[in-house]
PDB file of N, CA and C in Angstrom:
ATOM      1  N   UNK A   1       0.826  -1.170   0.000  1.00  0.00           N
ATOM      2  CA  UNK A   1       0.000   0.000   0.000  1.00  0.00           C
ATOM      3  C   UNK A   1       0.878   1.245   0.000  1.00  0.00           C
ATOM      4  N   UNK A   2       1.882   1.352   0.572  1.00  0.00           N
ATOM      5  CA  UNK A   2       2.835   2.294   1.203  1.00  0.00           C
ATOM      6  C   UNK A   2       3.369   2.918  -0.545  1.00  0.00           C
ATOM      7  N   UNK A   3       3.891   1.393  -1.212  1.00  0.00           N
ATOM      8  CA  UNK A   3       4.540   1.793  -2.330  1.00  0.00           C
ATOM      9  C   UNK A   3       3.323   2.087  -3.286  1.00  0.00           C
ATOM     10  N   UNK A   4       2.128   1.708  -3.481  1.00  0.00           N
ATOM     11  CA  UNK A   4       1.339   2.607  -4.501  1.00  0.00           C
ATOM     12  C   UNK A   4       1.147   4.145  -4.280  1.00  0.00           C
ATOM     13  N   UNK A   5       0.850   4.496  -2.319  1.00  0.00           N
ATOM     14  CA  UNK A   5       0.031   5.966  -2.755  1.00  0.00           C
ATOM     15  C   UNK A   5       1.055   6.271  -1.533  1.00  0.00           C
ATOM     16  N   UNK A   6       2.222   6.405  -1.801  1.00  0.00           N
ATOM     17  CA  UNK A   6       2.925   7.203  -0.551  1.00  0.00           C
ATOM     18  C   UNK A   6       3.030   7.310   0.616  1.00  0.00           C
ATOM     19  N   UNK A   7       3.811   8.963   0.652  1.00  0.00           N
ATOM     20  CA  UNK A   7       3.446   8.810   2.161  1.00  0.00           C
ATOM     21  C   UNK A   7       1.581   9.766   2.817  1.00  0.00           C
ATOM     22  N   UNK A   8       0.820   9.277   1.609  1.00  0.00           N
ATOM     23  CA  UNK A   8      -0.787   9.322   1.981  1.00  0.00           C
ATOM     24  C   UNK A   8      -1.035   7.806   2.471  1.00  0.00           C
ATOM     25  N   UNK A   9      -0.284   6.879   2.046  1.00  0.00           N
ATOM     26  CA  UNK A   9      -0.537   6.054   2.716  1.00  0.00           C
ATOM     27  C   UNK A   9      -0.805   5.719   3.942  1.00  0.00           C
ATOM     28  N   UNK A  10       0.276   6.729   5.148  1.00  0.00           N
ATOM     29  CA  UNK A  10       0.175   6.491   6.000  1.00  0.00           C
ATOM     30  C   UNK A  10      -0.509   6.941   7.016  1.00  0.00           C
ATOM     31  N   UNK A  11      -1.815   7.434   6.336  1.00  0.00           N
ATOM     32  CA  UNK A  11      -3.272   7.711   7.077  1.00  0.00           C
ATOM     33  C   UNK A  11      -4.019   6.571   6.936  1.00  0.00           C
ATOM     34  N   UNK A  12      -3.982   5.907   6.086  1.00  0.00           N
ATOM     35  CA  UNK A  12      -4.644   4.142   5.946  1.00  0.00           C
ATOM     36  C   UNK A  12      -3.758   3.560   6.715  1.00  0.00           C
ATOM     37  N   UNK A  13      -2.853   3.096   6.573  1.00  0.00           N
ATOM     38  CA  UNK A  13      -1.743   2.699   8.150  1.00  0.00           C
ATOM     39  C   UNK A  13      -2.687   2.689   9.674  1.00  0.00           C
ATOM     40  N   UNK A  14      -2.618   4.482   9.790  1.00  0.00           N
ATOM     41  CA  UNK A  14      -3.137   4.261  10.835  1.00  0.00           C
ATOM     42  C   UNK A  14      -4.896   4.320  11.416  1.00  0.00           C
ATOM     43  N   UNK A  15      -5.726   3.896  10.194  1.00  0.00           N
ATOM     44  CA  UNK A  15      -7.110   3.850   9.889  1.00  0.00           C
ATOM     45  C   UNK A  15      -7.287   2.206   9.975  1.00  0.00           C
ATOM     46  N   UNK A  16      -6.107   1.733   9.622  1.00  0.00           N
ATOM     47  CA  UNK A  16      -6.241  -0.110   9.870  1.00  0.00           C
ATOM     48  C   UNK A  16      -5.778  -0.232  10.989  1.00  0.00           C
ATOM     49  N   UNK A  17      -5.003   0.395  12.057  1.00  0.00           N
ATOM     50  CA  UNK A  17      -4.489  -0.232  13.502  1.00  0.00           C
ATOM     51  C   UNK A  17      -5.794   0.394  14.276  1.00  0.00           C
ATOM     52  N   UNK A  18      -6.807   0.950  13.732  1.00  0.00           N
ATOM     53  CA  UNK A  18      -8.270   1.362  14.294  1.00  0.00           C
ATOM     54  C   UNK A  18      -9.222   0.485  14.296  1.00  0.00           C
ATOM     55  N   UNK A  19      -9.001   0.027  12.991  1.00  0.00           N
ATOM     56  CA  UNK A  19      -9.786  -0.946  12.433  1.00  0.00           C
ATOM     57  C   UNK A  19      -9.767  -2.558  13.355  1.00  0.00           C
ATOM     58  N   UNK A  20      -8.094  -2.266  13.640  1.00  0.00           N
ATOM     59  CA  UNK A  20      -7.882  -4.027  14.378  1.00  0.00           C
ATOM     60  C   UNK A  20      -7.951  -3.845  15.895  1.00  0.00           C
ATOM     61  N   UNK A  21      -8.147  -2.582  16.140  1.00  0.00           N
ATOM     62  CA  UNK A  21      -8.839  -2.916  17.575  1.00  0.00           C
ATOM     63  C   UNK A  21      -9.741  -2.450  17.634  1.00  0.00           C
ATOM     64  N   UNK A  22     -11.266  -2.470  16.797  1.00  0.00           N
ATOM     65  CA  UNK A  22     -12.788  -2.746  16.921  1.00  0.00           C
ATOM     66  C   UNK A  22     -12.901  -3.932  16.596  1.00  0.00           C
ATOM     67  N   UNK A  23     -12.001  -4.545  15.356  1.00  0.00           N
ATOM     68  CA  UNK A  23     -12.398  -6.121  14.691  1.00  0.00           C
ATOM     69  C   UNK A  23     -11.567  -7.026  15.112  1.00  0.00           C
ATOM     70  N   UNK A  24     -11.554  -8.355  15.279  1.00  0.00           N
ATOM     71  CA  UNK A  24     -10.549  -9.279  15.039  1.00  0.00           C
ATOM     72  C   UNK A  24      -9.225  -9.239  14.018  1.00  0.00           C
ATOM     73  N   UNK A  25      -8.310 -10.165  14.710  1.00  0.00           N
ATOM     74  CA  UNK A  25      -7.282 -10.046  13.992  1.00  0.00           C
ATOM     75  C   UNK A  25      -7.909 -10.757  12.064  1.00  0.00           C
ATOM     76  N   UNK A  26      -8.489 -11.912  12.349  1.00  0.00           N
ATOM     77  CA  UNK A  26      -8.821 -12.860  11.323  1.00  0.00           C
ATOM     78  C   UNK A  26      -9.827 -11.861  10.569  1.00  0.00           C
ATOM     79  N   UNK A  27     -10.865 -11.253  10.922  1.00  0.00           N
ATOM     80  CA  UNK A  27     -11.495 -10.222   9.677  1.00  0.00           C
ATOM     81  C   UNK A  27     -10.804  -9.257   8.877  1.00  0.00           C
ATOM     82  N   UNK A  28      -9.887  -8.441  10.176  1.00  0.00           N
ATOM     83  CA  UNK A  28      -9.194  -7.559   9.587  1.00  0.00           C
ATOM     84  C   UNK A  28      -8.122  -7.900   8.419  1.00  0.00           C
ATOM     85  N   UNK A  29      -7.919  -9.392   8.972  1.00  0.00           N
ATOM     86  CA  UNK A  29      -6.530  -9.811   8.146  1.00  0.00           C
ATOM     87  C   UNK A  29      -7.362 -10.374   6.808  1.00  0.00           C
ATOM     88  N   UNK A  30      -8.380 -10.774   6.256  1.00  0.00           N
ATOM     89  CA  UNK A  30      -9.281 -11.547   5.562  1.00  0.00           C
ATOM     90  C   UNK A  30      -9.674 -10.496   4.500  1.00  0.00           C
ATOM     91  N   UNK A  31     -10.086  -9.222   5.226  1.00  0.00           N
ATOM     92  CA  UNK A  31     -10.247  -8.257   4.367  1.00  0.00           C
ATOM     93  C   UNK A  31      -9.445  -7.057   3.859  1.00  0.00           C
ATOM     94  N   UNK A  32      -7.841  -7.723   4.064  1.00  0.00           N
ATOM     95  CA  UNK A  32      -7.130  -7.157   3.929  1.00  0.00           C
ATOM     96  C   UNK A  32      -6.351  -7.834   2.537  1.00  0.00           C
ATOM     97  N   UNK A  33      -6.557  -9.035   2.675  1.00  0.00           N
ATOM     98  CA  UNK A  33      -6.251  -9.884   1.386  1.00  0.00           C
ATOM     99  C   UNK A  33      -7.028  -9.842   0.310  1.00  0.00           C
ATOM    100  N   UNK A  34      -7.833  -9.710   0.770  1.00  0.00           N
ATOM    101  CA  UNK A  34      -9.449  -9.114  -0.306  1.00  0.00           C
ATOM    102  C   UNK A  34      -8.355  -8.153  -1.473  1.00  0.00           C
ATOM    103  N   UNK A  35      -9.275  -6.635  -0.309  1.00  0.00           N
ATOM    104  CA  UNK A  35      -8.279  -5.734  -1.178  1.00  0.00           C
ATOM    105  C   UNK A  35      -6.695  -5.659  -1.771  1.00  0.00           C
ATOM    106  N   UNK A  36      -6.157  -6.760  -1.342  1.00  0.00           N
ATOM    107  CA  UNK A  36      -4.675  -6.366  -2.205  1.00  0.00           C
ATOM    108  C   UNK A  36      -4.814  -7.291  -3.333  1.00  0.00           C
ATOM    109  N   UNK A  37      -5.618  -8.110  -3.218  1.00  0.00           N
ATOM    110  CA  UNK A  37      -5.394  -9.082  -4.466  1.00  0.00           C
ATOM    111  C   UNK A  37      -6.486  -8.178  -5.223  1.00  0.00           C
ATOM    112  N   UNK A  38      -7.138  -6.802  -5.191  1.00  0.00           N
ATOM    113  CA  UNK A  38      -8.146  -6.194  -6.040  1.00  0.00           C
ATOM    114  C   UNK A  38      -7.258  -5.327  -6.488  1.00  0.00           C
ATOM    115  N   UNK A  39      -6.065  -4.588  -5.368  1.00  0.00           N
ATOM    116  CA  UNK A  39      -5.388  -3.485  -5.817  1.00  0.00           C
ATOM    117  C   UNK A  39      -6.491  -2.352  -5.143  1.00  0.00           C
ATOM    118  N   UNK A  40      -6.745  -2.602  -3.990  1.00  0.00           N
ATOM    119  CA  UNK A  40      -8.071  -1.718  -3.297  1.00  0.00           C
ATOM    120  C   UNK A  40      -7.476  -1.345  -1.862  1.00  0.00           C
ATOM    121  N   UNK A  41      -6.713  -0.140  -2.556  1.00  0.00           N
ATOM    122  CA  UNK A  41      -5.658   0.170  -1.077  1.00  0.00           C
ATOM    123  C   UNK A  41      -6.261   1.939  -0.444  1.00  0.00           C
ATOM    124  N   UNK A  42      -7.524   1.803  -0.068  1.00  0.00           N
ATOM    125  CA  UNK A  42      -8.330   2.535   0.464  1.00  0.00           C
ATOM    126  C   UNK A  42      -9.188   2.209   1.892  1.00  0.00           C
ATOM    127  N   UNK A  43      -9.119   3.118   2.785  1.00  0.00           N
ATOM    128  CA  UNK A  43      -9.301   2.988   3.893  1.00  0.00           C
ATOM    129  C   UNK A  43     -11.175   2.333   4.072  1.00  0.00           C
ATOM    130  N   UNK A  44     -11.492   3.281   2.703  1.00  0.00           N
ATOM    131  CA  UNK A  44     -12.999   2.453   2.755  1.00  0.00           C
ATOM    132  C   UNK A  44     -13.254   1.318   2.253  1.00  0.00           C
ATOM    133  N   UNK A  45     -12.289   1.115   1.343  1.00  0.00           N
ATOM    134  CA  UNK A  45     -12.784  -0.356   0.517  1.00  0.00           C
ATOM    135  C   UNK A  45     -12.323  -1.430   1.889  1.00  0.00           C
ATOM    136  N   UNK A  46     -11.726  -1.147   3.013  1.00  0.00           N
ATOM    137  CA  UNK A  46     -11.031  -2.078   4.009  1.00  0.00           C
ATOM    138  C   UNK A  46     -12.253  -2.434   5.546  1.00  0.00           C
ATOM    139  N   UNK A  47     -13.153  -1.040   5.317  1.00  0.00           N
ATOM    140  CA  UNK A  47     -13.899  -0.999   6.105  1.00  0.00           C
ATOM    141  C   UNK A  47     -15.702  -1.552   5.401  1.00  0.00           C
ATOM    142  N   UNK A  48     -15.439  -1.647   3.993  1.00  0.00           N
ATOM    143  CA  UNK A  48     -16.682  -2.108   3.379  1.00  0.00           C
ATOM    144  C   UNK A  48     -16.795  -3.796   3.304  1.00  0.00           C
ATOM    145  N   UNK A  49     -15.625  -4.072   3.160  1.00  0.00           N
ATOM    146  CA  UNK A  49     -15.061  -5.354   3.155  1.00  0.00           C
ATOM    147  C   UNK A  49     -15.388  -6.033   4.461  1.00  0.00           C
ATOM    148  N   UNK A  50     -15.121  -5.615   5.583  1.00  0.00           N
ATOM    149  CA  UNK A  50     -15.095  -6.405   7.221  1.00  0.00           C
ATOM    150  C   UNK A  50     -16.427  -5.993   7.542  1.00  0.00           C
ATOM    151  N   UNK A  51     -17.407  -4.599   7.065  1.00  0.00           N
ATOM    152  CA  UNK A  51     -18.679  -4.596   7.388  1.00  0.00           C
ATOM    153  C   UNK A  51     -19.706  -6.146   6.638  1.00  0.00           C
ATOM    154  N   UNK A  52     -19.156  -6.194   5.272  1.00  0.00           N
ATOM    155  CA  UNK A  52     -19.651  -7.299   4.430  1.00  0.00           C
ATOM    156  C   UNK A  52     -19.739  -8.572   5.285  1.00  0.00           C
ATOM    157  N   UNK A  53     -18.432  -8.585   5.879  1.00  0.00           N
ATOM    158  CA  UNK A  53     -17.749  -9.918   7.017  1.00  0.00           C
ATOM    159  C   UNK A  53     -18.580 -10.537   7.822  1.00  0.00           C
ATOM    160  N   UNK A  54     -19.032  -8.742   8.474  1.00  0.00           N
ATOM    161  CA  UNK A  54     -19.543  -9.218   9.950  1.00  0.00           C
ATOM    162  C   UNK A  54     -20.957  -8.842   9.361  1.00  0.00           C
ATOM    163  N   UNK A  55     -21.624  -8.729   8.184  1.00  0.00           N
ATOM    164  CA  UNK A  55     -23.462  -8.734   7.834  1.00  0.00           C
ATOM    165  C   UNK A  55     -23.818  -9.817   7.330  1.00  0.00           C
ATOM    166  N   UNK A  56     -22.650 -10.409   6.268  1.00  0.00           N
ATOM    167  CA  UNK A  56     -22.957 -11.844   5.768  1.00  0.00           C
ATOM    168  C   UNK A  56     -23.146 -13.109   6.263  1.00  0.00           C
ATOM    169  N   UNK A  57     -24.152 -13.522   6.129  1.00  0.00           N
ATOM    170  CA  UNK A  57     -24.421 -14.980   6.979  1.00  0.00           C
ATOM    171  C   UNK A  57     -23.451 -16.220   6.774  1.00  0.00           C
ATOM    172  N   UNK A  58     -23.216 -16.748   7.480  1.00  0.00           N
ATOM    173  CA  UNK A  58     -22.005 -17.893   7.279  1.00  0.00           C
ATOM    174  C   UNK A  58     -22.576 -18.767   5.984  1.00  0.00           C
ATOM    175  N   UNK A  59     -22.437 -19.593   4.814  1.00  0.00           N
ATOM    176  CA  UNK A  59     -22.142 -20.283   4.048  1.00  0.00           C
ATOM    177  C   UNK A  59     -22.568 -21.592   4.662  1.00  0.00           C
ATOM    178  N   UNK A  60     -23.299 -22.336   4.347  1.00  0.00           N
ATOM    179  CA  UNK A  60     -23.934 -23.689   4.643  1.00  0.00           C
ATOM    180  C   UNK A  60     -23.031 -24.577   3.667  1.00  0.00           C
ATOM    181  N   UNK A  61     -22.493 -25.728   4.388  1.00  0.00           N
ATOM    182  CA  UNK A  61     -22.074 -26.853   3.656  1.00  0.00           C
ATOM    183  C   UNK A  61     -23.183 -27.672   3.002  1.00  0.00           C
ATOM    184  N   UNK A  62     -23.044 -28.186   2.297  1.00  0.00           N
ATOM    185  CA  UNK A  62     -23.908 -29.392   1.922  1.00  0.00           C
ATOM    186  C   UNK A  62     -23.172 -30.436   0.855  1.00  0.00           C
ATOM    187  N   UNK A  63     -23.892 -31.621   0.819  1.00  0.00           N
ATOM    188  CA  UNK A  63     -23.072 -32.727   0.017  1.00  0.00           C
ATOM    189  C   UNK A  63     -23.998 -33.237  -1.464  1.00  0.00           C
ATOM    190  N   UNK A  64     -23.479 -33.019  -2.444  1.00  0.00           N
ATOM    191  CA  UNK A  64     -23.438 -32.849  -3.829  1.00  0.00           C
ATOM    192  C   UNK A  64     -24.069 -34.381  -3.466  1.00  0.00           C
ATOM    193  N   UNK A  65     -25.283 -34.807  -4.252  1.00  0.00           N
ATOM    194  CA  UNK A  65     -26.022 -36.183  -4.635  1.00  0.00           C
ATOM    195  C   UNK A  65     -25.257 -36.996  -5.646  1.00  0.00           C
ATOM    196  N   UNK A  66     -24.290 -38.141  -5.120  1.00  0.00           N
ATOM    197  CA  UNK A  66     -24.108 -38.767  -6.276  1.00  0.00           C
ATOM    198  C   UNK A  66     -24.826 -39.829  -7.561  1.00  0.00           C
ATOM    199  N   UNK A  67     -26.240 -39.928  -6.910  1.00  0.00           N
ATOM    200  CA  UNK A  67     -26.810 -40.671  -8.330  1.00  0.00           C
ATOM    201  C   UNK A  67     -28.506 -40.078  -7.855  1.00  0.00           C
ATOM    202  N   UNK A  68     -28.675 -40.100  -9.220  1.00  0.00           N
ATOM    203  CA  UNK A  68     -30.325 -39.458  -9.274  1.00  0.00           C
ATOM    204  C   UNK A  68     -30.367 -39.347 -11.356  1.00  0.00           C
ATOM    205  N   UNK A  69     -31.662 -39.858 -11.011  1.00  0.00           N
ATOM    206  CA  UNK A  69     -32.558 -40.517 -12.128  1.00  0.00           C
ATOM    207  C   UNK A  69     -31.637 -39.437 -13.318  1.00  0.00           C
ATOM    208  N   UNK A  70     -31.580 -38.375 -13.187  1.00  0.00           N
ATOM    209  CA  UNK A  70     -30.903 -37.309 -14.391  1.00  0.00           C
ATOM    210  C   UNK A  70     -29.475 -36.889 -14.286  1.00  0.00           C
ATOM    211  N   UNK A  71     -28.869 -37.743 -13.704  1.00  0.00           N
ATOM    212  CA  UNK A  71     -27.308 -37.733 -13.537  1.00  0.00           C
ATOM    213  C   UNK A  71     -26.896 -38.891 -14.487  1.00  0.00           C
ATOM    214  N   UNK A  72     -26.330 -38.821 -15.060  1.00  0.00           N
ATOM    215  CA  UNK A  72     -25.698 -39.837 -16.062  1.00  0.00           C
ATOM    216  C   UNK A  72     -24.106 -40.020 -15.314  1.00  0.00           C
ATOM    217  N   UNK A  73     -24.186 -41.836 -15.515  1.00  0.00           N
ATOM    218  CA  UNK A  73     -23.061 -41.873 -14.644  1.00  0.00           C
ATOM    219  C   UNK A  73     -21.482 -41.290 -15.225  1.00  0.00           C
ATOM    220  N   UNK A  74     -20.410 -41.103 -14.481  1.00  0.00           N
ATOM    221  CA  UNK A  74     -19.241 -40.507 -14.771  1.00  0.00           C
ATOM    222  C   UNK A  74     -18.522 -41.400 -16.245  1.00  0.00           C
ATOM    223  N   UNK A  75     -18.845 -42.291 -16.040  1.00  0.00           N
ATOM    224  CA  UNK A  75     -18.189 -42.884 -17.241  1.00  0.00           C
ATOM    225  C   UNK A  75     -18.658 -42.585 -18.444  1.00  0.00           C
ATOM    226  N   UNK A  76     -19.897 -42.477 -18.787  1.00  0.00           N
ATOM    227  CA  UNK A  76     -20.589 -42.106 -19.593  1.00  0.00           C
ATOM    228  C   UNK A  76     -20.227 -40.771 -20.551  1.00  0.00           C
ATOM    229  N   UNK A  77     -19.367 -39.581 -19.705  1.00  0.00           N
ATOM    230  CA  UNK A  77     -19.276 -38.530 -19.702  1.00  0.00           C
ATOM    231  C   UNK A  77     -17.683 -38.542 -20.551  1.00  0.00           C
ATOM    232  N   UNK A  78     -17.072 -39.965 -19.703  1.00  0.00           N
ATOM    233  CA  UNK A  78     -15.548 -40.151 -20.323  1.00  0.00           C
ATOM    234  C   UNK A  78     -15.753 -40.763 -21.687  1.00  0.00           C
ATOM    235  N   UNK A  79     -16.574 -41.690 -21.858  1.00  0.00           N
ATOM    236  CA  UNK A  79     -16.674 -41.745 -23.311  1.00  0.00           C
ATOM    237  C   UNK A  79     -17.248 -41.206 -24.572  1.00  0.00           C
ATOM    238  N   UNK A  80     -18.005 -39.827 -23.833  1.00  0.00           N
ATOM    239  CA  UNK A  80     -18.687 -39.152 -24.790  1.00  0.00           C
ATOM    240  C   UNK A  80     -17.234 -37.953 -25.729  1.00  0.00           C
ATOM    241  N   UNK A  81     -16.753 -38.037 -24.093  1.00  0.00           N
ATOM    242  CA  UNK A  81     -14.873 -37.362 -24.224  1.00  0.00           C
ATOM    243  C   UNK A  81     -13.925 -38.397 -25.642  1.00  0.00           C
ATOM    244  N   UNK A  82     -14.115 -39.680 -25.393  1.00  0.00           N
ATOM    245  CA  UNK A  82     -12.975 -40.404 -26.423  1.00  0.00           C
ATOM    246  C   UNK A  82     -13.673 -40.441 -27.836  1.00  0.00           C
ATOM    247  N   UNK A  83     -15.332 -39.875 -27.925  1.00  0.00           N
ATOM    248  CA  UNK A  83     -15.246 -40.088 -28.818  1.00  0.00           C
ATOM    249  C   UNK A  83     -15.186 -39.001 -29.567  1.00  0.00           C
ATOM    250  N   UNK A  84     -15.433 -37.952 -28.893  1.00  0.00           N
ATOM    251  CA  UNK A  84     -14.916 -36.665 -29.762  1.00  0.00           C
ATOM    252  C   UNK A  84     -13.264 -36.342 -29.806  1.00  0.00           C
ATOM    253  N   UNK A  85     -12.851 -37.057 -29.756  1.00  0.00           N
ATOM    254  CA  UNK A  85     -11.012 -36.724 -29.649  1.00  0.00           C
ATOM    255  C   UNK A  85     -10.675 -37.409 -30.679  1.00  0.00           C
ATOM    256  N   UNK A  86     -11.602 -39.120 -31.174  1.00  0.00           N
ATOM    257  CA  UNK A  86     -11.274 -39.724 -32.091  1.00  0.00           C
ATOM    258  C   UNK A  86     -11.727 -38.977 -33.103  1.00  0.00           C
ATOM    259  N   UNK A  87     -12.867 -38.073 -33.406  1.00  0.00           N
ATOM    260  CA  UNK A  87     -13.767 -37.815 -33.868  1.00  0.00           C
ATOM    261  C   UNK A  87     -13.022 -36.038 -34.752  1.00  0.00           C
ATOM    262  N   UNK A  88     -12.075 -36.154 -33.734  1.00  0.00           N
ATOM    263  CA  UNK A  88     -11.010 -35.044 -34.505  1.00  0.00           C
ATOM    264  C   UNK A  88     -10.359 -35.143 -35.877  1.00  0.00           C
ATOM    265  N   UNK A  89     -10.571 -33.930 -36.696  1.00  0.00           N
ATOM    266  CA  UNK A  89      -9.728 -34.173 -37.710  1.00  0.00           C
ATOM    267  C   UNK A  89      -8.108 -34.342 -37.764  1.00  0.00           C
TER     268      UNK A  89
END
């Protein structure tokens, strides 16, 4: 962050050591990876991000059905594969 926007940077510096003692280390750090892998080195995009965190409902697991009447089995799928490869000019 420091090396994109200077030394303006170092008002986001100290807008994130604000940030990590209202939030956890793990949000703050979560939505901190967010924005660098966006290139989102703004004090709001850091605080829109951990609000998202802590409004979004956790993510339900569930387990994918392996056979049902309209699933065609896996093999089926591999030979529809060999025959378009033979099927190449």
């Amino acid at each position: 962050m420091l090396q994109n926007r200077g030394i303006e940077g170092v008002r986001v510096l100290m807008g994130l050591l604000s940030l990590a003692n209202q939030h956890s280390r793990q949000i703050v750090e979560h939505a901190c990876q967010i924005a660098q892998g966006h290139g989102a080195y703004h004090l709001r995009c850091l605080r829109q991000l951990i609000d998202h965190q802590n409004s979004a409902p956790a993510q339900q697991g569930f387990e994918f059905i392996q056979q049902h009447p309209i699933i065609r089995d896996l093999g089926d799928y591999g030979q529809f594969v060999r025959q378009a490869i033979t099927q190449l000019p």
